[in-house]
C-alpha atoms as a PDB file:
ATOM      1  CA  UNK A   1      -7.806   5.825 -19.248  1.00  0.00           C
ATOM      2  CA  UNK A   2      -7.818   7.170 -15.897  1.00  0.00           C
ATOM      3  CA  UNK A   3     -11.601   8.510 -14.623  1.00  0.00           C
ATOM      4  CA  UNK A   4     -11.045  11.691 -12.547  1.00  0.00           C
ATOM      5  CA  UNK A   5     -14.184  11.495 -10.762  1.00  0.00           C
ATOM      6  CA  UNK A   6     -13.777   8.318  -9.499  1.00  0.00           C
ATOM      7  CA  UNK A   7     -10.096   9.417  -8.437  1.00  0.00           C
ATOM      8  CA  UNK A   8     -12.280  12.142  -6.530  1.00  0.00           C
ATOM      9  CA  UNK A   9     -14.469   9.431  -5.043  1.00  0.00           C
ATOM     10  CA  UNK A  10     -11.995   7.453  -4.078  1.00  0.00           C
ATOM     11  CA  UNK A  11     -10.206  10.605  -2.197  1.00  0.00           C
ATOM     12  CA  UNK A  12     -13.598  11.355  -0.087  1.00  0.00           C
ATOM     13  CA  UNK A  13     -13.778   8.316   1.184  1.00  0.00           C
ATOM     14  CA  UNK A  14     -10.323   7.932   2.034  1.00  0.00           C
ATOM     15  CA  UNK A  15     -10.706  11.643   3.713  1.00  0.00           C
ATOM     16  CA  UNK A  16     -13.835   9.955   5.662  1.00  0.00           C
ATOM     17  CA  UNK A  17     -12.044   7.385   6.610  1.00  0.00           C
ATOM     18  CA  UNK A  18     -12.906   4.919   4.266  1.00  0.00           C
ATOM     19  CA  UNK A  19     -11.783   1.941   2.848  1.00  0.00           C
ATOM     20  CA  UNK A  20     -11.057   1.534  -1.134  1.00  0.00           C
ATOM     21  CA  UNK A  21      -9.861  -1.232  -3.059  1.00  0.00           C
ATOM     22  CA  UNK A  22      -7.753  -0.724  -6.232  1.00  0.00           C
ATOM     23  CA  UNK A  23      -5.263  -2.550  -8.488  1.00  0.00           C
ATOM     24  CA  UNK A  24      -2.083  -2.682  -8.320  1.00  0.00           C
ATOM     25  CA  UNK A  25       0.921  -4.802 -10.108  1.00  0.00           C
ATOM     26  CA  UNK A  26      -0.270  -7.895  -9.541  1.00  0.00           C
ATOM     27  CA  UNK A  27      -2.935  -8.106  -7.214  1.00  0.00           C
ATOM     28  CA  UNK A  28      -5.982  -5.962  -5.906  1.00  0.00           C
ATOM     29  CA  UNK A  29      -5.048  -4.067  -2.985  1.00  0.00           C
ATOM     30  CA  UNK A  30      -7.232  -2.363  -0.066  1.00  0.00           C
ATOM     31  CA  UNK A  31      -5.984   0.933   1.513  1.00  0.00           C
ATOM     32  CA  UNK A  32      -6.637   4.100   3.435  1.00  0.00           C
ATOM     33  CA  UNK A  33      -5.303   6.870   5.485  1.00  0.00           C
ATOM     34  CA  UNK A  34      -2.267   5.448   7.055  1.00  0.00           C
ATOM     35  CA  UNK A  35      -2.795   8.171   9.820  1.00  0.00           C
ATOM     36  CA  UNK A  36      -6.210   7.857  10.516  1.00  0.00           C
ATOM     37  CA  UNK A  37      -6.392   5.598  13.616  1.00  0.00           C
ATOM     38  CA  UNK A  38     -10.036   3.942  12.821  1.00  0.00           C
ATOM     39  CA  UNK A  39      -9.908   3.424   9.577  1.00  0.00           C
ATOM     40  CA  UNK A  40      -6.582   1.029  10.111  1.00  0.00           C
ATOM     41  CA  UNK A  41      -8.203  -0.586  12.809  1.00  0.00           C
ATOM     42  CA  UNK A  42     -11.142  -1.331  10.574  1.00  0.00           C
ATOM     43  CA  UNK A  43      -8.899  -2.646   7.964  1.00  0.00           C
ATOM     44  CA  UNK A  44      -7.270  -5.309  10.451  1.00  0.00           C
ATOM     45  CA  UNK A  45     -10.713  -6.267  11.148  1.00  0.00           C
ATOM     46  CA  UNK A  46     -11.704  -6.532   7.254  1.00  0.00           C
ATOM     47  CA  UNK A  47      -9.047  -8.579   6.790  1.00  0.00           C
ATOM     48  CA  UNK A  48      -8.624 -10.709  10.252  1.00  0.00           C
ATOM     49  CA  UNK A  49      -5.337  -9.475  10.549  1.00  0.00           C
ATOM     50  CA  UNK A  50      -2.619  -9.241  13.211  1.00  0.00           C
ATOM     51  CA  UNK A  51      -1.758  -5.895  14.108  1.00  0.00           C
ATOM     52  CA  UNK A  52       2.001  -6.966  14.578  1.00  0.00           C
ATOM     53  CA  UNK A  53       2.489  -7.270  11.022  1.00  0.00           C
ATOM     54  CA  UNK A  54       2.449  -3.627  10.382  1.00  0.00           C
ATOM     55  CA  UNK A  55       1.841  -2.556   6.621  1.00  0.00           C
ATOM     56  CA  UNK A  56       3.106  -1.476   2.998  1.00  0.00           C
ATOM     57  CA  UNK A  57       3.173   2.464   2.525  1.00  0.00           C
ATOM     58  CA  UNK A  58       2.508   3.133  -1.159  1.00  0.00           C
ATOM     59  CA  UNK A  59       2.864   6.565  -3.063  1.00  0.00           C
ATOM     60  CA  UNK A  60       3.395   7.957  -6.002  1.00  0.00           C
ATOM     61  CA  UNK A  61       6.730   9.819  -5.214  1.00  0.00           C
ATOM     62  CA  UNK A  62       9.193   9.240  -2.600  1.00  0.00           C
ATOM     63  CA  UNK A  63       8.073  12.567  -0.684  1.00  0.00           C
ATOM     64  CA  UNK A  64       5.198  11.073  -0.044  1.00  0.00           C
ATOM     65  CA  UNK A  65       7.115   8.776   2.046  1.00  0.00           C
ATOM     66  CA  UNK A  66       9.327  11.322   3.686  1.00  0.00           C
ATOM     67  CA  UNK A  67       6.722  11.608   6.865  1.00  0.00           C
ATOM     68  CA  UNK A  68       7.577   7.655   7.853  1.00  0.00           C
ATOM     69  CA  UNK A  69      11.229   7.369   6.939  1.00  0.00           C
ATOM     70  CA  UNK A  70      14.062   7.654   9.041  1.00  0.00           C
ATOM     71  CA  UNK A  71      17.831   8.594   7.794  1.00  0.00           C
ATOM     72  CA  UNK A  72      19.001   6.062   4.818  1.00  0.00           C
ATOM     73  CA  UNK A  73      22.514   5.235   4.088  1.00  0.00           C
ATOM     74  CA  UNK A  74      23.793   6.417   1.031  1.00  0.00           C
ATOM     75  CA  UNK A  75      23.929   2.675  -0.414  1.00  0.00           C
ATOM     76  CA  UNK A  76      19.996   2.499   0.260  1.00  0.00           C
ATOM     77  CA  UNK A  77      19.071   5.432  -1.362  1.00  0.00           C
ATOM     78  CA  UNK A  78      21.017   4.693  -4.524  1.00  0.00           C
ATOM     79  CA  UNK A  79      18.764   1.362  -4.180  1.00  0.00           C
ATOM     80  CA  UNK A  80      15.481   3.119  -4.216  1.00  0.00           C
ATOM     81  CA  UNK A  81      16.829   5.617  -6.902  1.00  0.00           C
ATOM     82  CA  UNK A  82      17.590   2.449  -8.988  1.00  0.00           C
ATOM     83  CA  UNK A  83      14.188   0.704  -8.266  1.00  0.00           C
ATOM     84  CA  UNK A  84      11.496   2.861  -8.111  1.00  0.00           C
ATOM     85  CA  UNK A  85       8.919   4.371  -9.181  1.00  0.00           C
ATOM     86  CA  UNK A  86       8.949   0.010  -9.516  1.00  0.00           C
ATOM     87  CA  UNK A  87       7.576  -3.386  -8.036  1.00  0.00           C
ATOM     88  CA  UNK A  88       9.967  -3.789  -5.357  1.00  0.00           C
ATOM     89  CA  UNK A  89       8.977  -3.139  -1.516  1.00  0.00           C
ATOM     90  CA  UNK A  90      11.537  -2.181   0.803  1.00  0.00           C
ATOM     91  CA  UNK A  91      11.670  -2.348   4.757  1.00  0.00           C
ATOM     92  CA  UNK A  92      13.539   0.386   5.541  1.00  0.00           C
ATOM     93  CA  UNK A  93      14.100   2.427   8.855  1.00  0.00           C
ATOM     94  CA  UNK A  94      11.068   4.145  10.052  1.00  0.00           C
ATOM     95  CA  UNK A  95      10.681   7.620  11.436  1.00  0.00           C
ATOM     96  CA  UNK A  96      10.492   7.555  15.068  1.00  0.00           C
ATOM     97  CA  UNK A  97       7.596   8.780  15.425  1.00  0.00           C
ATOM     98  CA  UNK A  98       5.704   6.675  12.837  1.00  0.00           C
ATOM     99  CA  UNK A  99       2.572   4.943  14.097  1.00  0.00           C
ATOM    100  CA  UNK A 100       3.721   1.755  15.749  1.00  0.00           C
ATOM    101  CA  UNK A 101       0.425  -0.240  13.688  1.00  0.00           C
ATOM    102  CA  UNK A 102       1.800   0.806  10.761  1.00  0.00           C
ATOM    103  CA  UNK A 103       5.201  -1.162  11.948  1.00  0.00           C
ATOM    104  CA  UNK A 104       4.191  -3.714  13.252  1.00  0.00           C
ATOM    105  CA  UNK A 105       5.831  -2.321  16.335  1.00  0.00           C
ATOM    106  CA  UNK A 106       9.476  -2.426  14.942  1.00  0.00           C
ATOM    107  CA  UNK A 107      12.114  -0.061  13.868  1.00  0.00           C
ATOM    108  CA  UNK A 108      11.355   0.088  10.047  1.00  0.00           C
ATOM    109  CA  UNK A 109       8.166   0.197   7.904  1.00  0.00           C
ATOM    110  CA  UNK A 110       7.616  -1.489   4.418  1.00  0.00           C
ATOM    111  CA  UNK A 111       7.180   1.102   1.331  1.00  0.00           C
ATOM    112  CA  UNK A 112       7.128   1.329  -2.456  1.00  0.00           C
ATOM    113  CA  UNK A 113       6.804   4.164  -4.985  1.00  0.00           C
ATOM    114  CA  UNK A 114       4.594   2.705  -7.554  1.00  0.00           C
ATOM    115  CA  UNK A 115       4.968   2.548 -10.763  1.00  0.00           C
ATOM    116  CA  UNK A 116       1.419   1.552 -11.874  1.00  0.00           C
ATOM    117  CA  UNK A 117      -0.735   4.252 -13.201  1.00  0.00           C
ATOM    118  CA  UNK A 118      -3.657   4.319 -11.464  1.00  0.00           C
ATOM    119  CA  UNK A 119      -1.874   3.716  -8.167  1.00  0.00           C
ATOM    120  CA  UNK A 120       0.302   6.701  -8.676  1.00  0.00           C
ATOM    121  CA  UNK A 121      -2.762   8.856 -10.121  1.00  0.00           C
ATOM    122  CA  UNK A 122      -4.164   7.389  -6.234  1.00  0.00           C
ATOM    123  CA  UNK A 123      -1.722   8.606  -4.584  1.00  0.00           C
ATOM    124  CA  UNK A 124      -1.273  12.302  -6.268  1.00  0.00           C
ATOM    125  CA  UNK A 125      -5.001  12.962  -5.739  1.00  0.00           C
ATOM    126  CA  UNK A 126      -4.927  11.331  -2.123  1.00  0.00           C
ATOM    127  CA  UNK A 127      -1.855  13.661  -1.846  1.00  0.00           C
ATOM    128  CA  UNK A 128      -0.483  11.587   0.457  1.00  0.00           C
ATOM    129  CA  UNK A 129       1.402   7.997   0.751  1.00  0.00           C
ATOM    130  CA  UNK A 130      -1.888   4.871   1.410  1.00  0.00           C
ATOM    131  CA  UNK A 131      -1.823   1.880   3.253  1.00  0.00           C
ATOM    132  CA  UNK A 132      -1.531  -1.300   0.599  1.00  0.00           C
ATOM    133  CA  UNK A 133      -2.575  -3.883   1.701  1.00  0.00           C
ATOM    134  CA  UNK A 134      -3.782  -7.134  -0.528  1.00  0.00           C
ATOM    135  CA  UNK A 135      -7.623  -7.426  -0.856  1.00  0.00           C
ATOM    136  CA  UNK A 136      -8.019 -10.754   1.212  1.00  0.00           C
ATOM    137  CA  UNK A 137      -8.685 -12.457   4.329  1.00  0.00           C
ATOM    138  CA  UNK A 138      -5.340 -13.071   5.702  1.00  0.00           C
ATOM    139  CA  UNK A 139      -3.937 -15.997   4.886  1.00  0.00           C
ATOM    140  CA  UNK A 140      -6.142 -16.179   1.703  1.00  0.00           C
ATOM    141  CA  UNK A 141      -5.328 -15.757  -1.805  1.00  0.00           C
ATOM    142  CA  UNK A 142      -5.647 -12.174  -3.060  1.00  0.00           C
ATOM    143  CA  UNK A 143      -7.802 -10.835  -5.463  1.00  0.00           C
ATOM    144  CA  UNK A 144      -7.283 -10.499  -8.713  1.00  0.00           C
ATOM    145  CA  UNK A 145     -10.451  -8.542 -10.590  1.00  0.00           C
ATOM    146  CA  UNK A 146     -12.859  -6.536  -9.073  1.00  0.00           C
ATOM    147  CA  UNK A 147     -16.042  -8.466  -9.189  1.00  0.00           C
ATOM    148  CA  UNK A 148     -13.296 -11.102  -6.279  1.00  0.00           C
ATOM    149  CA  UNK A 149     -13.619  -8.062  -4.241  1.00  0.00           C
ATOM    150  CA  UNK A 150     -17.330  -7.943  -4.198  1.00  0.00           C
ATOM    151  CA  UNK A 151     -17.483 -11.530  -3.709  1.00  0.00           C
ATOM    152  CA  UNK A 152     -15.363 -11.763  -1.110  1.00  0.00           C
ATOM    153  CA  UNK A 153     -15.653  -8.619   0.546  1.00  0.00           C
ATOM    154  CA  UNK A 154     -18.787  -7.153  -0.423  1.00  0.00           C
ATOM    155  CA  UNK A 155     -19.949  -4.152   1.605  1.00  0.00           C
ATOM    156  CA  UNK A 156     -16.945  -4.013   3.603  1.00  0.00           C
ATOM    157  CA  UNK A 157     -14.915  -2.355   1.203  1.00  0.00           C
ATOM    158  CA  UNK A 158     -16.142   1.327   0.814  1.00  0.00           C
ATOM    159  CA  UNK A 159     -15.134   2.151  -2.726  1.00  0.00           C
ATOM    160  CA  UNK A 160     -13.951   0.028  -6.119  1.00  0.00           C
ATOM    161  CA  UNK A 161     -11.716   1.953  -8.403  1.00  0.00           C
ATOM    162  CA  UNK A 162     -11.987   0.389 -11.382  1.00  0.00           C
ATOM    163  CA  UNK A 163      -9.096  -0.692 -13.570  1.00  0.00           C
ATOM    164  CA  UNK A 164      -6.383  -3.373 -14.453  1.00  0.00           C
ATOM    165  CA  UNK A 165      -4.157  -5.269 -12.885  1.00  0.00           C
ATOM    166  CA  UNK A 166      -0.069  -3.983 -13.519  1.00  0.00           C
ATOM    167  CA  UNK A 167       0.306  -7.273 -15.327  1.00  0.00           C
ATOM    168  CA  UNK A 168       2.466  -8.793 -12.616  1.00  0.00           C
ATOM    169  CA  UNK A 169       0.984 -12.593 -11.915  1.00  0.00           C
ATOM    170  CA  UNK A 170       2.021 -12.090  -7.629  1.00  0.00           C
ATOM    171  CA  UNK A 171       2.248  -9.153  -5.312  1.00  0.00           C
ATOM    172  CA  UNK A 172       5.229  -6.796  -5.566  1.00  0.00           C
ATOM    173  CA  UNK A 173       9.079  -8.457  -4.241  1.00  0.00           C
ATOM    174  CA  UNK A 174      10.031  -7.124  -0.694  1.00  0.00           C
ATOM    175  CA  UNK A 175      13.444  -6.483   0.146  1.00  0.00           C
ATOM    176  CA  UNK A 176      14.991  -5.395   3.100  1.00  0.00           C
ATOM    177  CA  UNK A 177      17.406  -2.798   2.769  1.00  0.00           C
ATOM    178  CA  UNK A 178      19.819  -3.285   5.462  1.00  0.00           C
ATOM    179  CA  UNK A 179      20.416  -6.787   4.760  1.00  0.00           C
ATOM    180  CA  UNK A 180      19.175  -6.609   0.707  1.00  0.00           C
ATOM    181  CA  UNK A 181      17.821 -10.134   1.672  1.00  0.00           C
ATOM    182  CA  UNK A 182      14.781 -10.923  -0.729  1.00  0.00           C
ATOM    183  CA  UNK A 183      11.449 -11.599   2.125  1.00  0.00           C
ATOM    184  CA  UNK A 184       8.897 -12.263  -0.768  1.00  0.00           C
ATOM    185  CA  UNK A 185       9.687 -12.973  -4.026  1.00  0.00           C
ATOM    186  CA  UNK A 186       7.585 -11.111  -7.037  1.00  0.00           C
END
């Protein structure tokens, strides 16, 4: 069951510029405001990661994502018609004027309309598409529970929302949609 107040919580500190962690398919994720320059710095620091790996947009719709995506070819669209809301990431072309950390610096951005509940019910009260990110140290494995937050991350992470995993056992497949070339398998 999905707790409205701590959807509420979890949208002030996002609005402050906070950092929340929150499950997704497989693993726990971290996010924030993708826009908000300081909180995205403070995740790369969180997680000791390099800025040229841009991130994963997450929402709970597709116009959500409208803001960071450039034109799509017909074929790709009928792709993300066909797999979303879903577990699959795309890389797909990126608006131009789409924060270059949230690239990585290139020409396209990774994104994926959710299909898990509480990310979605995220998302809608956020009103607005979230950085996901997994809830690790680079390099690290990611968490799968809650309490491997706290351990691991303790008071870095601003707010837990609490609730289960999607029942995937890895994160989400990424695809890239010019090439349809699998980068991660799911």
């Amino acid at each position: 069951m999905l707790n409205s107040w701590q959807l509420r919580l979890a949208r002030r500190t996002i609005d402050a510029g906070g950092i929340v962690a929150y499950p997704t398919e497989g693993v726990w994720g971290l996010g924030c405001d993708p826009l908000n320059a300081d909180a995205v710095d403070r995740l790369l620091a969180i997680k000791h990661r390099d800025a040229g790996r841009g991130f994963i947009l997450i929402a709970s719709d597709r116009d959500q994502l409208s803001p960071y995506l450039g034109s799509l070819p017909e074929s790709v669209e009928k792709n993300l018609t066909d797999t979303w809301p879903g577990p699959i990431t795309w890389i797909l072309p990126a608006a131009p004027d789409t924060p270059s950390i949230l690239t990585g610096g290139r020409s396209t951005i990774a994104a994926r309309v959710s299909a898990h509940p509480l990310v979605r019910a995220l998302c809608d009260t956020c009103d607005r598409a979230l950085i996901s990110t997994s809830a690790n140290l680079s390099r690290h494995p990611a968490a799968r529970s809650a309490l491997t937050v706290r351990r691991r991350l303790g008071d870095m992470v601003d707010f837990i929302l609490a609730g289960p995993l999607g029942g995937r056992t890895r994160p989400t497949e990424i695809r890239d949609a010019a090439t349809g070339r699998i980068i991660r398998a799911g």
